[in-house]
Each structure stands twice: as C-alpha cells, then as structure tokens.
N, C-alpha and C. Protein backbone atom coordinates (compact mmCIF):
# COMPACT_ATOMS: atom_id res chain seq x y z
N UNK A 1 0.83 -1.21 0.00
CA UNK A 1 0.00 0.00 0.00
C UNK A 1 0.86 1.26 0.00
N UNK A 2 1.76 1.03 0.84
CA UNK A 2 2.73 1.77 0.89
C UNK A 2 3.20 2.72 -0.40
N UNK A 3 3.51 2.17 -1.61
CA UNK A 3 4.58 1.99 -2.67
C UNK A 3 3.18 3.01 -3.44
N UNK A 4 2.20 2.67 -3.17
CA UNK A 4 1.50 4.00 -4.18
C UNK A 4 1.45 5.73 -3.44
N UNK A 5 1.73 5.65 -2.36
CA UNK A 5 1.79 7.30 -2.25
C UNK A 5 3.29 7.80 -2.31
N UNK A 6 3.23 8.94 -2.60
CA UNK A 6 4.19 10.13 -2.84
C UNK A 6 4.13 11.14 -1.86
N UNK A 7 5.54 11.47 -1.56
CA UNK A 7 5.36 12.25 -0.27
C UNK A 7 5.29 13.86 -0.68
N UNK A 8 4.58 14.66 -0.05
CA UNK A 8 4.29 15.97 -0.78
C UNK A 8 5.61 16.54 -0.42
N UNK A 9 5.97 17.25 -1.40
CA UNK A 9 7.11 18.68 -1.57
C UNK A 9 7.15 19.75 -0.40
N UNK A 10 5.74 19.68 -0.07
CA UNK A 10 5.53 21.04 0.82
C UNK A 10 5.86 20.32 2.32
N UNK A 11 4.87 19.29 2.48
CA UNK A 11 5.10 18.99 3.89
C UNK A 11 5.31 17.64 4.01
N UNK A 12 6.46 17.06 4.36
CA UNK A 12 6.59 15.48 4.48
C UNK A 12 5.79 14.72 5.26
N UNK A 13 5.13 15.47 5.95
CA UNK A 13 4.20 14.61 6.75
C UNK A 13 2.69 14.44 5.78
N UNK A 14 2.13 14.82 4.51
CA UNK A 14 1.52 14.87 3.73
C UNK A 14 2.11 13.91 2.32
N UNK A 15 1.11 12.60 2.50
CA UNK A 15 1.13 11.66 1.47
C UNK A 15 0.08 11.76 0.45
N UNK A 16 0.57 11.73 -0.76
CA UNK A 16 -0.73 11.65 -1.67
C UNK A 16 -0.62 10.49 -2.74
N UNK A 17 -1.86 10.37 -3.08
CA UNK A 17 -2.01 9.15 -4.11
C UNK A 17 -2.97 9.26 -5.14
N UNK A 18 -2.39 8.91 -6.34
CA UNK A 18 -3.22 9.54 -7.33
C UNK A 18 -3.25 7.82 -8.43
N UNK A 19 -4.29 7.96 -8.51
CA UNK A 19 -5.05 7.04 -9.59
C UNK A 19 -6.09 7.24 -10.36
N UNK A 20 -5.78 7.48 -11.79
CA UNK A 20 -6.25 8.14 -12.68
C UNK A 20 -6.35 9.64 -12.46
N UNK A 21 -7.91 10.30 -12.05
CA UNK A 21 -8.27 11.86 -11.91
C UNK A 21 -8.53 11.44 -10.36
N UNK A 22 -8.61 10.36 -9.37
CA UNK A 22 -8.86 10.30 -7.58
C UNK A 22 -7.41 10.88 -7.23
N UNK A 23 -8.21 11.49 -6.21
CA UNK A 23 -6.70 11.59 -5.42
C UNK A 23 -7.19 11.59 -4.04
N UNK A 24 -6.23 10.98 -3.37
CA UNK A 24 -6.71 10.96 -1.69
C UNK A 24 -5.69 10.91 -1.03
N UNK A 25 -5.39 12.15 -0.03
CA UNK A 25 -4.32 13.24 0.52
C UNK A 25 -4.63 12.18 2.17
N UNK A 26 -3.38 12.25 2.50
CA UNK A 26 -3.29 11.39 4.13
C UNK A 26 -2.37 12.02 5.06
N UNK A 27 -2.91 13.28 5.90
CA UNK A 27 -1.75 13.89 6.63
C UNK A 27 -1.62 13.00 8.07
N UNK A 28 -0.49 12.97 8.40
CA UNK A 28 -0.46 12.07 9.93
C UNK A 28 1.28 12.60 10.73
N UNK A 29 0.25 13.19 11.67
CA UNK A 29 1.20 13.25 12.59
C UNK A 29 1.09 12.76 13.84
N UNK A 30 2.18 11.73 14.06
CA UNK A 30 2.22 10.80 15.37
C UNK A 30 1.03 9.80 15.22
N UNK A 31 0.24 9.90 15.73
CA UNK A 31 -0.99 8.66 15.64
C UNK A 31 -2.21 9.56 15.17
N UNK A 32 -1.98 10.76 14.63
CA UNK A 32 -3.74 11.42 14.21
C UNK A 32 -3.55 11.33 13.44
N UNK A 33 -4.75 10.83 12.47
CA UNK A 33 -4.41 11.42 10.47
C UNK A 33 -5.50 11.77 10.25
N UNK A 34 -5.57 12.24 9.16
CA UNK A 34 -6.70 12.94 8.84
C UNK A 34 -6.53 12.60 6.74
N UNK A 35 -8.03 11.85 6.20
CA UNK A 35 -8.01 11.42 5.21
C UNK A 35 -8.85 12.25 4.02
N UNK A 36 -8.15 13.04 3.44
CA UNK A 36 -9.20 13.73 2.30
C UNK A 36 -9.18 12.58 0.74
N UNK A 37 -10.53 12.52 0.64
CA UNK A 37 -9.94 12.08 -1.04
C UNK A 37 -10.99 12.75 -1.83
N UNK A 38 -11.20 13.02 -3.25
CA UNK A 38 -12.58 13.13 -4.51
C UNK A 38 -13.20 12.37 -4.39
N UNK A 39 -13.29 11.05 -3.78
CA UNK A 39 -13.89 10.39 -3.88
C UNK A 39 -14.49 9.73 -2.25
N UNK A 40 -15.30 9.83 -2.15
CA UNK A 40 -15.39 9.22 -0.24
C UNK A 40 -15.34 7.90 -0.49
N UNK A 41 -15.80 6.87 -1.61
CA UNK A 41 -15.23 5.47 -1.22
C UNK A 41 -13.97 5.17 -1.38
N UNK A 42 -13.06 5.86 -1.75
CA UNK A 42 -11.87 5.77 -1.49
C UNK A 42 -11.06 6.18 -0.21
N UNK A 43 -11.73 6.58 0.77
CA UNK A 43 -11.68 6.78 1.71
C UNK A 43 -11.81 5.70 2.82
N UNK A 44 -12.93 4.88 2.56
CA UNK A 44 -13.57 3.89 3.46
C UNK A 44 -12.48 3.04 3.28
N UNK A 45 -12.34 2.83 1.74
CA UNK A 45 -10.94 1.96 0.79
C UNK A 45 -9.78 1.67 1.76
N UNK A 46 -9.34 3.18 2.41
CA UNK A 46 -8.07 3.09 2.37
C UNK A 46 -7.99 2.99 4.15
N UNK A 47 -9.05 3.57 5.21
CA UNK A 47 -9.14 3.11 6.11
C UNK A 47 -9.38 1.29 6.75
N UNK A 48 -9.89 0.86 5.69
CA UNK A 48 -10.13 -1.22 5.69
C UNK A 48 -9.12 -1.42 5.57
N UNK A 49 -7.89 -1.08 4.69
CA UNK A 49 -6.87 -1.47 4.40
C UNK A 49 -6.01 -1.46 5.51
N UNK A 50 -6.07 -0.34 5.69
CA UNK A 50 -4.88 0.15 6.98
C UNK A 50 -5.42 -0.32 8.36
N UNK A 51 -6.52 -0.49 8.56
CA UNK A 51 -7.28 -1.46 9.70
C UNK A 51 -6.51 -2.69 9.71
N UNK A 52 -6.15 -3.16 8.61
CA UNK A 52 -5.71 -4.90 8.59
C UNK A 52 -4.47 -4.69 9.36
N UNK A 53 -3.73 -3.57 9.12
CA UNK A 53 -2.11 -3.32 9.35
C UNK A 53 -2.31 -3.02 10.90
N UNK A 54 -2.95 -2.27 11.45
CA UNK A 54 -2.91 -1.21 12.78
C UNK A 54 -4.40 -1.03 13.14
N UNK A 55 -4.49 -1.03 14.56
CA UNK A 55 -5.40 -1.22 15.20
C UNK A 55 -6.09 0.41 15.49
N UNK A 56 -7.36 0.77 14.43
CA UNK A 56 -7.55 2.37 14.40
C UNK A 56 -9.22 2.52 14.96
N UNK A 57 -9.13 3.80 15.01
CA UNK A 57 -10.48 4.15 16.30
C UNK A 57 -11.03 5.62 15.04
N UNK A 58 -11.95 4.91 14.26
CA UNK A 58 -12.20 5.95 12.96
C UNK A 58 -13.46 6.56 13.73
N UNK A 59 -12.87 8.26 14.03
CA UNK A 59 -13.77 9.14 14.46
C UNK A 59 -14.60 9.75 13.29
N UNK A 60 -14.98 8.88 12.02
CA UNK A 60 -15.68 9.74 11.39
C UNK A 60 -15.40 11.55 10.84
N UNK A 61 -16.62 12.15 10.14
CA UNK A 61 -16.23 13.46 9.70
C UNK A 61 -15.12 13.93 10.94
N UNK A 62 -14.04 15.18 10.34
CA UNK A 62 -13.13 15.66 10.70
C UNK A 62 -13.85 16.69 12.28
N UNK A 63 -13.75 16.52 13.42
CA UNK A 63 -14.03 18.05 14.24
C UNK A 63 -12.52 18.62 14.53
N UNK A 64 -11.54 17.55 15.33
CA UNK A 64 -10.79 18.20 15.85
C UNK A 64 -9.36 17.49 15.31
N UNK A 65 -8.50 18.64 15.50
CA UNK A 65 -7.07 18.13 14.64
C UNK A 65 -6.49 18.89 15.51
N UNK A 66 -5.06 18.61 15.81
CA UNK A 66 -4.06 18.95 17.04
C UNK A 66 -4.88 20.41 16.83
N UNK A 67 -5.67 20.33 17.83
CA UNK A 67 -6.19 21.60 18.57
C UNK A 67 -7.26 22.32 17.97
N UNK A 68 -7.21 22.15 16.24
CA UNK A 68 -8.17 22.97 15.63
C UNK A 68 -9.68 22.65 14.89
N UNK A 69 -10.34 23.37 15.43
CA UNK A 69 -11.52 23.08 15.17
C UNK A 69 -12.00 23.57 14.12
N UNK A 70 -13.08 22.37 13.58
CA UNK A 70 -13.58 22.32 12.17
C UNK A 70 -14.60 22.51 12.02
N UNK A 71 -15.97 23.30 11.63
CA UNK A 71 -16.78 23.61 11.58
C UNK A 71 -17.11 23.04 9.98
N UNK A 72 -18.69 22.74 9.28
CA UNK A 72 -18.98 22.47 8.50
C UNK A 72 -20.01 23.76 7.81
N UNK A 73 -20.27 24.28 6.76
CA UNK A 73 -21.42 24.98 6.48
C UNK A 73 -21.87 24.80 4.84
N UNK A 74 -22.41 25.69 4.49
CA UNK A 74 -23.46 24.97 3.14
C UNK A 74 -22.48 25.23 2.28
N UNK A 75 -21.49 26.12 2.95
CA UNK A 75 -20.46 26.59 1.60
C UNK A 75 -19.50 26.18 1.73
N UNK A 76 -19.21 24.58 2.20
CA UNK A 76 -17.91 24.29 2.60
C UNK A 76 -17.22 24.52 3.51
N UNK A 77 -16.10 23.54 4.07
CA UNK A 77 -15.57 23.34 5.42
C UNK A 77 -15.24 24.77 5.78
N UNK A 78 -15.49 25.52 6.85
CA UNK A 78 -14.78 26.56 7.37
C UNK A 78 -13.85 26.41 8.70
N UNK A 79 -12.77 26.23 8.57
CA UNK A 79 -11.63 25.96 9.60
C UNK A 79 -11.93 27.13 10.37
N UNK A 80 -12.30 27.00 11.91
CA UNK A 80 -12.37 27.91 12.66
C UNK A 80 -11.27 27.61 14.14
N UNK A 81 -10.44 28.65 14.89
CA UNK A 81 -10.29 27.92 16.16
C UNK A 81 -10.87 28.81 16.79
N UNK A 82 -11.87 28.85 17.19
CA UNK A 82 -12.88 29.36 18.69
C UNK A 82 -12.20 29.43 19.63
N UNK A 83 -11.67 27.87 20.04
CA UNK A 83 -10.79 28.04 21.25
C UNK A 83 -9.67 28.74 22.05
N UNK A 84 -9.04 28.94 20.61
CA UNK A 84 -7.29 30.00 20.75
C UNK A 84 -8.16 31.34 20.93
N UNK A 85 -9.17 31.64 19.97
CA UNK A 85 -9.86 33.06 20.23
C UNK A 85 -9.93 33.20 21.40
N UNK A 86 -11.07 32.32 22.34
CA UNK A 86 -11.36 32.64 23.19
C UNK A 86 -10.26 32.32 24.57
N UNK A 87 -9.51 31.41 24.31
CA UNK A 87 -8.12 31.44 25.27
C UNK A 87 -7.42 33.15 25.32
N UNK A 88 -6.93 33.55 24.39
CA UNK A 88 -6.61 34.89 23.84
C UNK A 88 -7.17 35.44 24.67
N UNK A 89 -8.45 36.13 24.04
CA UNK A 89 -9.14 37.04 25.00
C UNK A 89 -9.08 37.25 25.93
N UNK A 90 -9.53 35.34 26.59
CA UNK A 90 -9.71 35.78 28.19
C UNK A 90 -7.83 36.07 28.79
N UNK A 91 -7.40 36.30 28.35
CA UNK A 91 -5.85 36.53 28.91
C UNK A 91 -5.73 37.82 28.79
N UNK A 92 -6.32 38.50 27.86
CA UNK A 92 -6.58 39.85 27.60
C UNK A 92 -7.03 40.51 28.49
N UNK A 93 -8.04 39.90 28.96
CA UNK A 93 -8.93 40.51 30.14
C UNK A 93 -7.87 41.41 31.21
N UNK A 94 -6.85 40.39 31.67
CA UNK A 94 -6.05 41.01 32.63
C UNK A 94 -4.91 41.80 32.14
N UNK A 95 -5.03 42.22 31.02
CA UNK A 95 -4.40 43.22 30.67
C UNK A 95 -5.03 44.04 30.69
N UNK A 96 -6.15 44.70 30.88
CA UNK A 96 -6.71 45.84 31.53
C UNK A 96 -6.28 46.45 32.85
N UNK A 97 -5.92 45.46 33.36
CA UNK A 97 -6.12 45.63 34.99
C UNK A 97 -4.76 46.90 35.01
N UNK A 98 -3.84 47.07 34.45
CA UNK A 98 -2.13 48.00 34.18
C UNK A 98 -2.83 48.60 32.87
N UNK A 99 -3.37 48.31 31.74
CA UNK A 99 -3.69 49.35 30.95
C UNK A 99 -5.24 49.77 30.22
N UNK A 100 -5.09 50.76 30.65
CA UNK A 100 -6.71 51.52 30.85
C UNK A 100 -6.62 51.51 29.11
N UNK A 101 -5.92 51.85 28.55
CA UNK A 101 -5.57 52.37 27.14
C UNK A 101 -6.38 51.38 26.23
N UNK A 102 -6.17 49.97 26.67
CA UNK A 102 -6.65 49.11 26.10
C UNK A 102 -7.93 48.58 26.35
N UNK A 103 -8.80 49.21 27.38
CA UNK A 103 -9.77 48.50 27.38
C UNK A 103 -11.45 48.62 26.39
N UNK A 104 -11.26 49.50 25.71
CA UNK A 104 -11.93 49.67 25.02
C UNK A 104 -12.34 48.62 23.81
N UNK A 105 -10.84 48.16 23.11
CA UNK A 105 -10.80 47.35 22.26
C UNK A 105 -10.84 46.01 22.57
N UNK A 106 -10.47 45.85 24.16
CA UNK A 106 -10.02 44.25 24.45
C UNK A 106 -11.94 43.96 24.60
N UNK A 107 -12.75 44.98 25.46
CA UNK A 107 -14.17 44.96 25.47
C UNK A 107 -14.44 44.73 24.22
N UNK A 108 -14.18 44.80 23.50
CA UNK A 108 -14.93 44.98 22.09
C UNK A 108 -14.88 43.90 21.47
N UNK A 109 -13.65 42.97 21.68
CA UNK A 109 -13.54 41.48 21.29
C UNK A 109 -13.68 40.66 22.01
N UNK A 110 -14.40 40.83 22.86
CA UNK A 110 -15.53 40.05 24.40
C UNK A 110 -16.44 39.57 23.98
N UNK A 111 -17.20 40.87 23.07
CA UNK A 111 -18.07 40.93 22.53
C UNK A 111 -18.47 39.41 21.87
N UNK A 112 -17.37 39.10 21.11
CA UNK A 112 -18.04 38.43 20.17
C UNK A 112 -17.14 36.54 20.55
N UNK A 113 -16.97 36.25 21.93
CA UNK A 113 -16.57 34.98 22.22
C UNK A 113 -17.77 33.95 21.95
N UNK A 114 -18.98 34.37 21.53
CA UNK A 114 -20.07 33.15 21.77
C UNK A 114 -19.63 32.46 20.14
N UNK A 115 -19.45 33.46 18.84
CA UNK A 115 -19.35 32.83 17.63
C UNK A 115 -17.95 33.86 17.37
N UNK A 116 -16.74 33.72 17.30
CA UNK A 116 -16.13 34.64 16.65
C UNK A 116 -15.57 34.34 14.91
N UNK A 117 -15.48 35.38 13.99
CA UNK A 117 -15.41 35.20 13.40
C UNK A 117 -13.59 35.37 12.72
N UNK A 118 -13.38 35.54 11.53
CA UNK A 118 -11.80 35.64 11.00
C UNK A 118 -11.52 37.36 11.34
N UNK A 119 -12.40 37.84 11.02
CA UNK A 119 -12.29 39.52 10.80
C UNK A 119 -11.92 39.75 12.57
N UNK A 120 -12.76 38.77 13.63
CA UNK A 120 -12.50 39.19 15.32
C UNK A 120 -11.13 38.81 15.42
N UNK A 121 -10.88 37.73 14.80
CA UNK A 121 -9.23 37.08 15.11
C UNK A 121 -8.31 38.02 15.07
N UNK A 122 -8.56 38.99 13.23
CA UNK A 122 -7.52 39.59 12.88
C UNK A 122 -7.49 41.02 14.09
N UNK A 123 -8.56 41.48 14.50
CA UNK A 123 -8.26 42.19 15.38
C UNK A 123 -7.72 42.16 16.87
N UNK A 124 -7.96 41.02 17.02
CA UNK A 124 -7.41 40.35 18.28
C UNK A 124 -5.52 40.49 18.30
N UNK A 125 -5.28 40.32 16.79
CA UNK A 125 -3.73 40.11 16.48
C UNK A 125 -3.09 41.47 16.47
N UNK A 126 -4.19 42.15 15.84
CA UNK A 126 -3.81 43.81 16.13
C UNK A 126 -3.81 44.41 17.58
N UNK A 127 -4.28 44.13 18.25
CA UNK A 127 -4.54 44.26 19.13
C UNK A 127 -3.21 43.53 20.31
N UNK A 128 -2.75 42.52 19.56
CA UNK A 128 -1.30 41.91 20.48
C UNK A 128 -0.21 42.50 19.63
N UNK A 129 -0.39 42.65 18.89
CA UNK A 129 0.89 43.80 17.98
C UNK A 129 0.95 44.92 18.45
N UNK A 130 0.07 45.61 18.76
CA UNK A 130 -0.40 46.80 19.87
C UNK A 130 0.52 46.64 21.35
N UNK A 131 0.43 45.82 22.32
CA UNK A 131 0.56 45.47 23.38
C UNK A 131 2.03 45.42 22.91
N UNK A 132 2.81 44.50 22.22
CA UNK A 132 4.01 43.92 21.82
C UNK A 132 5.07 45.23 21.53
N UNK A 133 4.76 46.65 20.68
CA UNK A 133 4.73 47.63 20.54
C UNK A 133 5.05 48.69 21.70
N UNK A 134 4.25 48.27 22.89
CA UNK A 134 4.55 49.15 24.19
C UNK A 134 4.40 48.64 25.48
N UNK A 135 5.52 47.49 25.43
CA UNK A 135 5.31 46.62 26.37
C UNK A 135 5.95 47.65 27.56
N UNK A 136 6.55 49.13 27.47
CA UNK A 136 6.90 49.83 28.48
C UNK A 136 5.83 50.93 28.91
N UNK A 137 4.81 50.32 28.63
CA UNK A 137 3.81 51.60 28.74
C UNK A 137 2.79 51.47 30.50
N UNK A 138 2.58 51.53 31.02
CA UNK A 138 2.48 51.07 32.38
C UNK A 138 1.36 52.91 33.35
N UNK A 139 1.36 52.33 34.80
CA UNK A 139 0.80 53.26 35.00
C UNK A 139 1.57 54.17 36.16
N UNK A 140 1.63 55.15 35.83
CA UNK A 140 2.43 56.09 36.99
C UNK A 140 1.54 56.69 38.13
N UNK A 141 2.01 56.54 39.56
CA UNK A 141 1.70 56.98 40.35
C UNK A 141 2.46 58.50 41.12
N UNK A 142 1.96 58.85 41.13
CA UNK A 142 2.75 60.59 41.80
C UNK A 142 2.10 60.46 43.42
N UNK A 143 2.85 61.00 44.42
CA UNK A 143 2.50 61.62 45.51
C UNK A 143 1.78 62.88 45.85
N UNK A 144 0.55 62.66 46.18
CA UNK A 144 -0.13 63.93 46.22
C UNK A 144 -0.65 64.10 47.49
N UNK A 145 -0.79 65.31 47.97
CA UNK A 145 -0.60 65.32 49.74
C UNK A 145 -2.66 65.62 49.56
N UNK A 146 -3.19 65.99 48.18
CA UNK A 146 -4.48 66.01 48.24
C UNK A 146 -5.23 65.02 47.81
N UNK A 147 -5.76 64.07 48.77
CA UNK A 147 -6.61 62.68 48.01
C UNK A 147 -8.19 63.31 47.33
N UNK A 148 -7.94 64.03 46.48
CA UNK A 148 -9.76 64.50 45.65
C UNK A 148 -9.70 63.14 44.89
N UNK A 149 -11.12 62.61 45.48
CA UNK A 149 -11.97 61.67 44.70
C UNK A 149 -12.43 62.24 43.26
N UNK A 150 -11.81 62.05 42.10
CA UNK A 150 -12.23 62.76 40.61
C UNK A 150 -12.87 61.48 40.00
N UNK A 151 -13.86 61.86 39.11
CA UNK A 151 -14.01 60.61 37.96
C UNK A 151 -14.76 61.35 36.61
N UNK A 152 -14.93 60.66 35.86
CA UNK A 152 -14.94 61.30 34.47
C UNK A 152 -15.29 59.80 32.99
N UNK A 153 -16.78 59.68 33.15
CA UNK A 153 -17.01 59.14 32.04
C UNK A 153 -17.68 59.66 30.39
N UNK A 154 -18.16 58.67 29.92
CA UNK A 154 -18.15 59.50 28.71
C UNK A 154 -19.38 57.87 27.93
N UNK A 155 -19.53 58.43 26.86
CA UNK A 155 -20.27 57.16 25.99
C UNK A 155 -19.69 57.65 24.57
N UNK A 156 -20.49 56.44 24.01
CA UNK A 156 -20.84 56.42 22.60
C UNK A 156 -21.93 56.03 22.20
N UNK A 157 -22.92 56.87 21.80
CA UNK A 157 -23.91 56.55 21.55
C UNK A 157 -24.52 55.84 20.34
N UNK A 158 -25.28 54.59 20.45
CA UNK A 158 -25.50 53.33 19.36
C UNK A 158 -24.70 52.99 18.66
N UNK A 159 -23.00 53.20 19.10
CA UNK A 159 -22.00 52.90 18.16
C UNK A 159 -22.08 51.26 17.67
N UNK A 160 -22.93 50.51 18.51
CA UNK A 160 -23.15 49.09 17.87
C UNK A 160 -24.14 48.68 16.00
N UNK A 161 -23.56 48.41 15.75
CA UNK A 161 -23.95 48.46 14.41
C UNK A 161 -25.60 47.38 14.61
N UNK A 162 -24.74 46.34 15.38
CA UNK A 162 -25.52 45.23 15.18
C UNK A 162 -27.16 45.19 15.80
N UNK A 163 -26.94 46.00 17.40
CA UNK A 163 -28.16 46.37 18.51
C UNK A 163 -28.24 47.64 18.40
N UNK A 164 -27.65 48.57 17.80
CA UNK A 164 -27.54 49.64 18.17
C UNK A 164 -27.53 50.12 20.16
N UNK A 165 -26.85 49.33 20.68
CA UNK A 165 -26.45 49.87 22.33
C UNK A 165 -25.18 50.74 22.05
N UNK A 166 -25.45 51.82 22.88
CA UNK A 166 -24.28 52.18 23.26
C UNK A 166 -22.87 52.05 23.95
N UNK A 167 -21.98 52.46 24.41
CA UNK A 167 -20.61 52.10 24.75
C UNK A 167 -20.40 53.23 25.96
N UNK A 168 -20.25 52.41 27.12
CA UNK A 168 -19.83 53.54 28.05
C UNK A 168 -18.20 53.13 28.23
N UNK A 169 -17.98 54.05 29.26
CA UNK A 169 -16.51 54.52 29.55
C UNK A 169 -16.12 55.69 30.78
N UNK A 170 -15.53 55.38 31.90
CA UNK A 170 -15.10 55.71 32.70
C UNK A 170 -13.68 55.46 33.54
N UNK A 171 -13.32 56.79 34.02
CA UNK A 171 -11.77 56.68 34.97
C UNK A 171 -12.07 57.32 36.13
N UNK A 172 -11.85 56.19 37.26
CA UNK A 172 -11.58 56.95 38.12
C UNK A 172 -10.74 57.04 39.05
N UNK A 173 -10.17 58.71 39.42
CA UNK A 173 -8.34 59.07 40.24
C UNK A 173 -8.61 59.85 41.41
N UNK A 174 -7.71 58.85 42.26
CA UNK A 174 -7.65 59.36 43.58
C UNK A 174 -5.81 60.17 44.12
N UNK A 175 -6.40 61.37 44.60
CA UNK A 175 -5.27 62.28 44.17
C UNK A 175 -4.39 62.19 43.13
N UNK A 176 -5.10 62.51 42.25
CA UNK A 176 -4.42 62.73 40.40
C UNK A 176 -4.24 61.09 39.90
N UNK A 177 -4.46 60.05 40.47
CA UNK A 177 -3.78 58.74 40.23
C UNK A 177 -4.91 57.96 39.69
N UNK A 178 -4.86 57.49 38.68
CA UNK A 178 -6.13 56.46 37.98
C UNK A 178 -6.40 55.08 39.01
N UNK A 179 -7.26 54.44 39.51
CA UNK A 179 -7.51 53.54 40.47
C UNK A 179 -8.59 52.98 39.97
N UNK A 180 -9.49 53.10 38.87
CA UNK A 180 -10.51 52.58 38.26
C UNK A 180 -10.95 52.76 37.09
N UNK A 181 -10.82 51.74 36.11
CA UNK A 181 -11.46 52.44 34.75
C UNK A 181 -12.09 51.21 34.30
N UNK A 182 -13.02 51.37 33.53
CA UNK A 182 -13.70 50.21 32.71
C UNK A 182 -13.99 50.84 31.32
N UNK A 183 -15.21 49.85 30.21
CA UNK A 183 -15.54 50.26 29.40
C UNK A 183 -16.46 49.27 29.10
N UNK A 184 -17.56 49.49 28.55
CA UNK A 184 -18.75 48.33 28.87
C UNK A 184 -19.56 48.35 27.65
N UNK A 185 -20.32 47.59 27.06
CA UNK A 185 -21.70 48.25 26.52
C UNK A 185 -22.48 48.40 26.99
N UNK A 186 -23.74 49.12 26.94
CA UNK A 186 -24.69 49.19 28.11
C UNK A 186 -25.66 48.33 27.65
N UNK A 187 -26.25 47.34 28.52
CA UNK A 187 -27.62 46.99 28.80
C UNK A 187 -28.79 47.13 28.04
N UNK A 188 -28.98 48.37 27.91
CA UNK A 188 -30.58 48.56 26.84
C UNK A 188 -29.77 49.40 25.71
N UNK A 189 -30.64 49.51 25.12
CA UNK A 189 -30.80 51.00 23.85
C UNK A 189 -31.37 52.47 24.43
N UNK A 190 -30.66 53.13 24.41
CA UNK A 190 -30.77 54.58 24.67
C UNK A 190 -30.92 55.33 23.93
N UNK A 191 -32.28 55.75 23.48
CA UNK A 191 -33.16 56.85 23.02
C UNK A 191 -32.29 58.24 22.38
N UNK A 192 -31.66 58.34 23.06
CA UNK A 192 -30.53 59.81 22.55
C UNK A 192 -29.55 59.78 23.48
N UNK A 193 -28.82 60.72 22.90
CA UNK A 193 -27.46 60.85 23.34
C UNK A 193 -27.15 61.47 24.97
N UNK A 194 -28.50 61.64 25.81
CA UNK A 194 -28.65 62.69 27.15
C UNK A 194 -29.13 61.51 27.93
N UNK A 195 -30.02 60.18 27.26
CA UNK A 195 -29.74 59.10 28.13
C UNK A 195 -28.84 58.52 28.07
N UNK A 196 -27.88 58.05 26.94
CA UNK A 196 -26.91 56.97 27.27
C UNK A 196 -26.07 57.86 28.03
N UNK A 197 -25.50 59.04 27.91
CA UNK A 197 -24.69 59.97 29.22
C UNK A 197 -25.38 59.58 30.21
N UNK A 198 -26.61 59.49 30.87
CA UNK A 198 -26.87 59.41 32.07
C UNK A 198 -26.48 57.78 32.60
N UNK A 199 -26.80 57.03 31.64
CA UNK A 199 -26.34 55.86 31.53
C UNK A 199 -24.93 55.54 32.29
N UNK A 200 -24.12 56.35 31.60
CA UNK A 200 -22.99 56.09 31.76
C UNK A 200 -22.59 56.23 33.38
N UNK A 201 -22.98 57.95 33.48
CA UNK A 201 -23.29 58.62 34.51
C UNK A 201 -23.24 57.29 35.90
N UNK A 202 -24.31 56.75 35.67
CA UNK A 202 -24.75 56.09 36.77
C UNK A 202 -23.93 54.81 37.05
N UNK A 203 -23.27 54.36 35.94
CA UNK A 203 -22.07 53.48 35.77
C UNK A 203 -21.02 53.31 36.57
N UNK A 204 -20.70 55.01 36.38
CA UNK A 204 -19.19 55.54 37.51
C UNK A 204 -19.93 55.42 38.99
N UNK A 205 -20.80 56.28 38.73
CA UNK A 205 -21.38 56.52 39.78
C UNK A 205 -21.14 55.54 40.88
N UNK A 206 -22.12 54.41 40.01
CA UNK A 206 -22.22 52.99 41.27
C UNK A 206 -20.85 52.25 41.67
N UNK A 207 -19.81 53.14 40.56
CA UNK A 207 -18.48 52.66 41.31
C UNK A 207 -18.02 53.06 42.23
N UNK A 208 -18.04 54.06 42.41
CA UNK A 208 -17.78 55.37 43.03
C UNK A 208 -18.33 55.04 44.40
C-alpha cells in the first residue's frame, strides 16, 4: 500500500495518491491522520486497508485536529479555532487591569466569544501587535498630599452596528492617580445621546 503514495514537496508529513483523476491526501502526525480524497469510497478503501495493518479508532467526519476546530457549512468546510480566540481574549482581560488604554478594544472582542469570526481574530492580532509595541507603557503613580476623589465618564452613543447599544466609559483618580477604569456596553438601547450619558453617569457613579 505503501509503494503508491508520494510524499508531498511542501510537507513530508503529507502523502498523496493519485489514480487516474482520484486523489486521496493522508496527513499524519504521530498517531492522528486525517483522510481527504474526490472520492469518499476511497476513503472507506483506504481506512479497511490500513485497519488490517494497525489497530484504528475511525472518528468519522473531521471536528478536531491537534487543537483545531472544524466547523462544517453549506459553503464548505470553514476551519475555525474558537478556542485560541477565546483562550486569547480571556488573557486579555487582565491586561486591563495595568492598561486603561486598552480596554476599550479588548471589550470589544468580548463581545463576540459566543461565535467569533476571522475579521474578530484579525483584530485580536492587532490588538497583540499593539501590546508587543509598548510593552513599556504602564501606570504612573505621583504623591499627592491632596486625596480629591475625581471621575470622568463619557459614551458612545449606538456605536453598535448590530443592537444599536451604546458604549460607556469611565476613569476613576484618587489624588491625580487612575484607580478605576472600565468600558462596557450598556444593557438597553438609549433613546438619545442625554440618556446613554446618564447611563454612563450612573455606571461611575455605582463605582464610586
């Protein structure tokens, strides 16, 4: 069985076999493989065969391959990893906690952990190219002999394309020093731009 595949150019761990116009591609690394062919009974073909040789546990259609997940749709396989997305993110999270700078955007790709898509990924990457960029950027504290409780939020009103909710945003510094900031979407839809401010308003507020 052996003696009919050819090992691909690109990746040696990628065997292919061609008879006539079939071809059926066999990647395997360590004990996973994964079997594409034009033809699906050539598939069944070549798993009976290799059954006789080695003792195999055929999981059927493709989900998972060292780590990455496979999604199916009407328009053909779409390779997704959900998981790295959402690993990512949530690591992100605590990069808020040292930079206020970022929380706007790291919120923003929160957003979308239930389904994310390629376009959330690529911003996610921008977003660590960002970080990678000013890994000296941090938060300074000064000595101030006056502790004034200050705070100062702000919105965006229906900047969501999708719900139209708005986007709040708040800092708040105790003697000149930042000690709290977030950035959220809000909850409902706000009518105009004098409720989602109050919105917001009440945001700090309840931090406060």
């Amino acid at each position: 069985m052996a003696d009919k595949f050819v090992v691909s150019k690109a990746d040696n761990s990628l065997f292919i076999r061609q008879e006539g116009s079939q071809l059926l591609y066999v990647l395997i690394y360590v004990d996973d493989i994964v079997v594409i062919s034009t033809n699906p009974l050539a598939i069944d073909r070549f798993v009976k065969d290799l059954d006789v040789h080695f003792s195999l546990k055929d999981l059927s259609h493709l989900n998972y391959f060292l780590g990455i997940e496979v999604t199916y749709t009407l328009n053909g396989n779409l390779m997704e990893d959900e998981r790295l997305f959402r690993s990512i993110v949530g690591a992100l999270q605590y990069v808020v906690i040292t930079r206020p700078d970022s929380a706007f955007s790291i919120n923003k790709v929160c957003q979308y952990m239930h389904k994310p898509l390629d376009t959330h990924f690529k911003v996610v990457k921008r977003i660590l190219r960002h970080l990678q960029g000013t890994l000296e950027y941090g938060l300074q504290f000064t000595h101030n002999s006056k502790l004034l409780l200050e705070s100062y939020s702000d919105e965006s009103w229906g900047s969501d394309i999708d719900d139209h909710r708005s986007t709040s945003g708040f800092c708040v510094f105790l003697g000149g020093n930042p000690i709290s900031w977030s950035s959220k979407k809000q909850q409902v839809v706000s009518r105009s731009t004098a409720e989602a401010e109050y919105r917001s308003l009440a945001h700090v507020a309840a931090e406060i």
